[in-house]
C-alpha atoms as a PDB file:
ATOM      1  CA  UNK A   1     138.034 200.188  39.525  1.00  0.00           C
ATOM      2  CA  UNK A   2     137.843 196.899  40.411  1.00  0.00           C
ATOM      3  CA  UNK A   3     135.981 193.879  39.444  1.00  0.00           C
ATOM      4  CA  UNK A   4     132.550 193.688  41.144  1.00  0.00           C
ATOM      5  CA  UNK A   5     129.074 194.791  40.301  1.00  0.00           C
ATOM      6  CA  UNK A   6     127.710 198.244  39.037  1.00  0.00           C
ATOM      7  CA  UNK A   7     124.555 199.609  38.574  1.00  0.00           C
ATOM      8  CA  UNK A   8     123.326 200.422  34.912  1.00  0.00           C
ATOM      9  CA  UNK A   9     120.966 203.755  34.313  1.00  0.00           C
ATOM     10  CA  UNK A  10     119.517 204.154  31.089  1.00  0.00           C
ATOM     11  CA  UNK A  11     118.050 208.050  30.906  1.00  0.00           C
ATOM     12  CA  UNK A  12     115.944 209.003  27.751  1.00  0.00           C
ATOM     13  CA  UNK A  13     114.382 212.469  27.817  1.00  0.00           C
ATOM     14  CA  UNK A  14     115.635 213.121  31.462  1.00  0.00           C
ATOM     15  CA  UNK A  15     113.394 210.156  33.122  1.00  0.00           C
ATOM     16  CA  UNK A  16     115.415 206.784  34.227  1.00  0.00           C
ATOM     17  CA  UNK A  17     114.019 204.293  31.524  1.00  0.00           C
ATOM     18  CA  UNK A  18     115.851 201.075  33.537  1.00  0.00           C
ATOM     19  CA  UNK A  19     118.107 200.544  35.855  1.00  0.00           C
ATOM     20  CA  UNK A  20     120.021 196.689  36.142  1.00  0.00           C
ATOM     21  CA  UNK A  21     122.718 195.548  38.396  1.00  0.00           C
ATOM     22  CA  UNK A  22     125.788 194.341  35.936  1.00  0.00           C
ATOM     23  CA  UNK A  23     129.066 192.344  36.486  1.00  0.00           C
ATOM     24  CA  UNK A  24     132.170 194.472  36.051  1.00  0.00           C
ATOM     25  CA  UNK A  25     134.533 192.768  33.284  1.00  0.00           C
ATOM     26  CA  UNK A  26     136.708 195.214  32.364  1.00  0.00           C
ATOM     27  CA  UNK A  27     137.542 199.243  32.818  1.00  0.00           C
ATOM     28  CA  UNK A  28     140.497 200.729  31.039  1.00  0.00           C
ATOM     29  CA  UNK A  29     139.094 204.429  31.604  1.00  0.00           C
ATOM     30  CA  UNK A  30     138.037 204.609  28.011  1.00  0.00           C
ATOM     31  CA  UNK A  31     135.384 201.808  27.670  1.00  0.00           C
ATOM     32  CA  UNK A  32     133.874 199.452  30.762  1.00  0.00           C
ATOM     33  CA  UNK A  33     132.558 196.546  29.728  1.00  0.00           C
ATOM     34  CA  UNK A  34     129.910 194.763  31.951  1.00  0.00           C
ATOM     35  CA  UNK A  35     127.478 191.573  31.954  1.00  0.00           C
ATOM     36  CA  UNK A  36     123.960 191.253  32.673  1.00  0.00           C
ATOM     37  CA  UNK A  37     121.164 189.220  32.060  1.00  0.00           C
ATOM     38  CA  UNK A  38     118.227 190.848  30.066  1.00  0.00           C
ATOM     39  CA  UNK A  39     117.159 193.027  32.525  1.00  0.00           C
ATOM     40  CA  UNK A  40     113.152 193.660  31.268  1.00  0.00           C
ATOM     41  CA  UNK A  41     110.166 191.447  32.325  1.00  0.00           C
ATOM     42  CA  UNK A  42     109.207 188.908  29.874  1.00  0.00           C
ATOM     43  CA  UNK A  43     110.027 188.798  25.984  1.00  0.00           C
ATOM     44  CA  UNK A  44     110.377 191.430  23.736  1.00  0.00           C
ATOM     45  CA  UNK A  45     109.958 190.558  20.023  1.00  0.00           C
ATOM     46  CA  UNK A  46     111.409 193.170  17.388  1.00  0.00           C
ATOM     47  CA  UNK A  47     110.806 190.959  14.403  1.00  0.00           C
ATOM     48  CA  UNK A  48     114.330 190.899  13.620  1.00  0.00           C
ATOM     49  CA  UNK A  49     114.911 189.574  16.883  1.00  0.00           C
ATOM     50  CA  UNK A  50     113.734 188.614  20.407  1.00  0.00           C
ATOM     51  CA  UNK A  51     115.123 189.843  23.528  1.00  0.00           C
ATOM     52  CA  UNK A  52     113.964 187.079  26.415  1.00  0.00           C
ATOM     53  CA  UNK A  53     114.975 186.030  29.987  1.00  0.00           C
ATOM     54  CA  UNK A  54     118.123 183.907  29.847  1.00  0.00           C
ATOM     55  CA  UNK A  55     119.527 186.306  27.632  1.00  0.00           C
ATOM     56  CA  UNK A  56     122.918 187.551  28.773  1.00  0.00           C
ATOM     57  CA  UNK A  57     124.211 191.070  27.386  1.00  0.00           C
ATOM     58  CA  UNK A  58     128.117 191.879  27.092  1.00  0.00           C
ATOM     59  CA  UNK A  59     127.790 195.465  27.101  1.00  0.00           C
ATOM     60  CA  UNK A  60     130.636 197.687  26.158  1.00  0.00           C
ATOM     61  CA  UNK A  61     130.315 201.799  27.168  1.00  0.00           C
ATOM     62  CA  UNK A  62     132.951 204.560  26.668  1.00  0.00           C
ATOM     63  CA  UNK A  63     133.129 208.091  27.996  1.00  0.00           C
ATOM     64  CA  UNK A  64     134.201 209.092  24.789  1.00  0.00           C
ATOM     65  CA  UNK A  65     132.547 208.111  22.219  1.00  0.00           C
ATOM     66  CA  UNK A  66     128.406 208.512  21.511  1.00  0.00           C
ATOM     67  CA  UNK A  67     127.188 204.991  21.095  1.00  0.00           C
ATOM     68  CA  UNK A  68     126.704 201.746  23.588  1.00  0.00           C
ATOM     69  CA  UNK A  69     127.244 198.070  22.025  1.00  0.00           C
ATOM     70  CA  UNK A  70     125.742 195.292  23.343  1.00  0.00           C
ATOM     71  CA  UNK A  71     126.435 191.876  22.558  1.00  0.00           C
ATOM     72  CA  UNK A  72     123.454 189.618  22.519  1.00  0.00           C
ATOM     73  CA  UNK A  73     123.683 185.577  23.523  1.00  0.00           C
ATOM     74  CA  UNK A  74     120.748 183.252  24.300  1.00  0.00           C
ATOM     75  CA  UNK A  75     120.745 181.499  27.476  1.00  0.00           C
ATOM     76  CA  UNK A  76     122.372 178.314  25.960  1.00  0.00           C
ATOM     77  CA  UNK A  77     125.290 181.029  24.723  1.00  0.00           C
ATOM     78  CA  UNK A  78     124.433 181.138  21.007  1.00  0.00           C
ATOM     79  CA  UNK A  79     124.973 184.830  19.524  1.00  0.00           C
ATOM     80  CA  UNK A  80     122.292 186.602  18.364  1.00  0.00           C
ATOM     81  CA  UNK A  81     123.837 189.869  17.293  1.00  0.00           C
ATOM     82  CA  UNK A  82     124.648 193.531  18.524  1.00  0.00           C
ATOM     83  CA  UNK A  83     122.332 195.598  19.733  1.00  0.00           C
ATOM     84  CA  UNK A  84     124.007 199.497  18.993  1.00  0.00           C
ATOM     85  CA  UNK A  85     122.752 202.275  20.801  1.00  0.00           C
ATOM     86  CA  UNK A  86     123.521 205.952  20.627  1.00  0.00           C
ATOM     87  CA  UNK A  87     124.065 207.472  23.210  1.00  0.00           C
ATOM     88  CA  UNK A  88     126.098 210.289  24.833  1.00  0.00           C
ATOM     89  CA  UNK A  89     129.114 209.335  26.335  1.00  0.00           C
ATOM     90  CA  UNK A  90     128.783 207.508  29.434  1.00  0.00           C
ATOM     91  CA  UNK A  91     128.871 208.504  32.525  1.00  0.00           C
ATOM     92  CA  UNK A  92     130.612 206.453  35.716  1.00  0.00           C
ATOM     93  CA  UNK A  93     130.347 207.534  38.665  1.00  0.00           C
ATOM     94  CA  UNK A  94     133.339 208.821  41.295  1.00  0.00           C
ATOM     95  CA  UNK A  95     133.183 205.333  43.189  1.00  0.00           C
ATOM     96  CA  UNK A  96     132.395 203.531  39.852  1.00  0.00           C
ATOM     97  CA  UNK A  97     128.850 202.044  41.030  1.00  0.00           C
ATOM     98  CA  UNK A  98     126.671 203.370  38.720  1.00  0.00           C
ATOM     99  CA  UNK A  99     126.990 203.730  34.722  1.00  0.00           C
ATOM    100  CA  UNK A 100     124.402 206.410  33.481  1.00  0.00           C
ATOM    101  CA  UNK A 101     123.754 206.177  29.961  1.00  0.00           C
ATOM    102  CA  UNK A 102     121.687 208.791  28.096  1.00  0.00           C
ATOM    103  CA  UNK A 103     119.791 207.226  24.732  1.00  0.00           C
ATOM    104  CA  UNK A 104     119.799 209.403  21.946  1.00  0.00           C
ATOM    105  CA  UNK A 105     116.741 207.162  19.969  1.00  0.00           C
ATOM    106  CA  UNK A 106     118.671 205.822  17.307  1.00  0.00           C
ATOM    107  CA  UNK A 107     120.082 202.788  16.805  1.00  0.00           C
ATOM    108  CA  UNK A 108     121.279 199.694  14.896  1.00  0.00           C
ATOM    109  CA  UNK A 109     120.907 195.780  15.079  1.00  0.00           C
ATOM    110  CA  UNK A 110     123.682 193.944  13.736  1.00  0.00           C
ATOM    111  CA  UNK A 111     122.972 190.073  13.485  1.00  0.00           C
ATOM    112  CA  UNK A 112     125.083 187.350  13.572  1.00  0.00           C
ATOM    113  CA  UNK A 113     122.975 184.655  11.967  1.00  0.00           C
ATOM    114  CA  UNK A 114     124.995 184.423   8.866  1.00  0.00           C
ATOM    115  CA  UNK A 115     122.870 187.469   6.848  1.00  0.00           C
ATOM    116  CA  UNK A 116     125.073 190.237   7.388  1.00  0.00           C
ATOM    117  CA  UNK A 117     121.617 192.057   8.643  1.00  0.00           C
ATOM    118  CA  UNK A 118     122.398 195.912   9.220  1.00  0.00           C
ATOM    119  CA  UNK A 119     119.327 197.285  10.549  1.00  0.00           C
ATOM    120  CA  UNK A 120     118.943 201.261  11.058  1.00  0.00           C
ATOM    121  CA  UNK A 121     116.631 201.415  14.296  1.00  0.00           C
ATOM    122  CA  UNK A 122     114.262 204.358  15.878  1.00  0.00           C
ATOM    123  CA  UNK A 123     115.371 207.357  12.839  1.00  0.00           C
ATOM    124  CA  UNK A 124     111.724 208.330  13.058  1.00  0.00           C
ATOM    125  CA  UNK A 125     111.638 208.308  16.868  1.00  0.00           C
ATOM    126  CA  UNK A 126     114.951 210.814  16.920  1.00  0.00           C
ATOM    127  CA  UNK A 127     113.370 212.992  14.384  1.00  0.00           C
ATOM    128  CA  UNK A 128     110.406 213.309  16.353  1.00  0.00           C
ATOM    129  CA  UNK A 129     112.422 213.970  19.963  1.00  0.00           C
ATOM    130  CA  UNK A 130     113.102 217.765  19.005  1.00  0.00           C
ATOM    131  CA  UNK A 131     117.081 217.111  19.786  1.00  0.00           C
ATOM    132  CA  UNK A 132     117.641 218.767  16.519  1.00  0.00           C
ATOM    133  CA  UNK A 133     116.356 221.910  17.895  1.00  0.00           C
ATOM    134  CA  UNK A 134     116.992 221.561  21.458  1.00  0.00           C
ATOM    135  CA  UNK A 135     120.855 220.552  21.134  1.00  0.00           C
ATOM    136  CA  UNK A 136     121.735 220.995  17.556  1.00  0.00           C
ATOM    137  CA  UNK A 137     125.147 220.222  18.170  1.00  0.00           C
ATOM    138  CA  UNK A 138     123.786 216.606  20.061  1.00  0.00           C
ATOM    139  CA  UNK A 139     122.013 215.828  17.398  1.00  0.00           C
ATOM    140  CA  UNK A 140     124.726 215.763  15.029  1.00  0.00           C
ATOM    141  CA  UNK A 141     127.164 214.046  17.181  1.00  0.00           C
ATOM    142  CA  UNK A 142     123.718 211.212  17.427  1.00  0.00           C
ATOM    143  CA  UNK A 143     123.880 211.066  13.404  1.00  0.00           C
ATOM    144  CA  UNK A 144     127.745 210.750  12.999  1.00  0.00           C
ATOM    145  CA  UNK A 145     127.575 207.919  16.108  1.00  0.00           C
ATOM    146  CA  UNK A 146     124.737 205.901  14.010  1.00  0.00           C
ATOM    147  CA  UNK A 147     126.812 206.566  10.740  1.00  0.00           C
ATOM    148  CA  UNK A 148     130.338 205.197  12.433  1.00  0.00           C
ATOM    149  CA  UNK A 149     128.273 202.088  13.797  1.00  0.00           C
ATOM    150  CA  UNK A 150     126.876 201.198  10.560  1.00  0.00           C
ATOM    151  CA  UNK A 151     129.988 201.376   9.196  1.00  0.00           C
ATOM    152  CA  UNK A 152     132.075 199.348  11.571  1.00  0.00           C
ATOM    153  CA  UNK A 153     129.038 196.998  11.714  1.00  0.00           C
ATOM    154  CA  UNK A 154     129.498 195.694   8.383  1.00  0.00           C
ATOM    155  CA  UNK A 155     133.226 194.325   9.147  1.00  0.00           C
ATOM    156  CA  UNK A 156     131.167 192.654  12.334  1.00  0.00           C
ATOM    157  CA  UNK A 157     132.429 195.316  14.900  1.00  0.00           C
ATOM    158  CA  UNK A 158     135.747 193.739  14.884  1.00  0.00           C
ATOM    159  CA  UNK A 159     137.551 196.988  14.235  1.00  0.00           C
ATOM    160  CA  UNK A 160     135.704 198.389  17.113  1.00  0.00           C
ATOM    161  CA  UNK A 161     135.348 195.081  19.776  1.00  0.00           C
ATOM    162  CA  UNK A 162     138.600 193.704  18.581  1.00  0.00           C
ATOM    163  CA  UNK A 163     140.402 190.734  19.638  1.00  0.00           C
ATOM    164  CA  UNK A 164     136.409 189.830  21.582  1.00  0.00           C
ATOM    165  CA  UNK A 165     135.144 188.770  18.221  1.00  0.00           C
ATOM    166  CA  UNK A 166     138.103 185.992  17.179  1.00  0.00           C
ATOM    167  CA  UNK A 167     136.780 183.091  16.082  1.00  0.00           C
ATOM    168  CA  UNK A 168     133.309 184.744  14.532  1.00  0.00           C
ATOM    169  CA  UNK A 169     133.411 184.979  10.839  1.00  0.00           C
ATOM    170  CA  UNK A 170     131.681 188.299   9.312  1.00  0.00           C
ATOM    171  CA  UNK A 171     132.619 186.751   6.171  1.00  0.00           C
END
């Protein structure tokens, strides 16, 4: 694939939550890795963070693997953190133009202002979605993902992002 843009579909419960053009950095088969600007209108405060325009989003996906890790920057490029979310693996299209992303409900914050701040996001959500039930075997897969993150979140994703983090210190 080469560089350009693609189109990014986030699905939750079979119904397209948002869909954003990106910026194509990188594709090795196994994880693409795209820009975008925060793609929702106006701010969105979590209380542990807040998601506004001039945002810009690094956004790493694999086919392989159940999660979705976005790197957060203010407009003036100061990192805010990772936003984690599990996923199922995603999904590319033949002609590589569109990225579709299923969201599983959970996921985990990771900040970079200094506090080590692991936050486990949206547990009650996934427990209420009936995946359990529906796709036992989804569900589980959801957990592990969430457990995997929150472990390679507190060495700051390095193990997982790699040589994209030099220069941070997760200390």
């Amino acid at each position: 694939m080469s560089a350009g843009s693609v189109e990014i579909a986030l699905v939750k419960a079979g119904r397209t939550k948002i869909r954003y053009p990106a910026e194509l950095l990188a594709d090795d088969g196994v994880r693409l890795t795209v820009r975008a600007p925060w793609a929702a209108e106006g701010a969105r405060d979590f209380g542990f963070v807040r998601f506004e325009p001039g945002d810009v989003f690094t956004e790493h996906y694999w086919r392989d693997r159940w999660y979705a890790v976005k790197e957060v920057r203010s407009g003036d490029g100061r990192l805010k953190g990772w936003y984690c979310d599990v996923t199922r693996p995603a999904v590319v299209a033949a002609d590589g133009a569109e990225v579709v992303v299923e969201d599983l409900d959970l996921d985990l914050w990771v900040s970079a202002d200094g506090r080590e701040v692991l936050l486990r996001l949206d547990e009650d959500e996934f427990a209420a979605s009936g995946l359990a039930a529906s796709d036992p075997e989804a569900a589980e897969r959801a957990v592990r993902a969430l457990d995997e993150l929150d472990a390679l979140g507190r060495d700051g994703l390095v193990e997982l992002l790699g040589g994209q983090l030099r220069g941070l210190s997760r200390g």
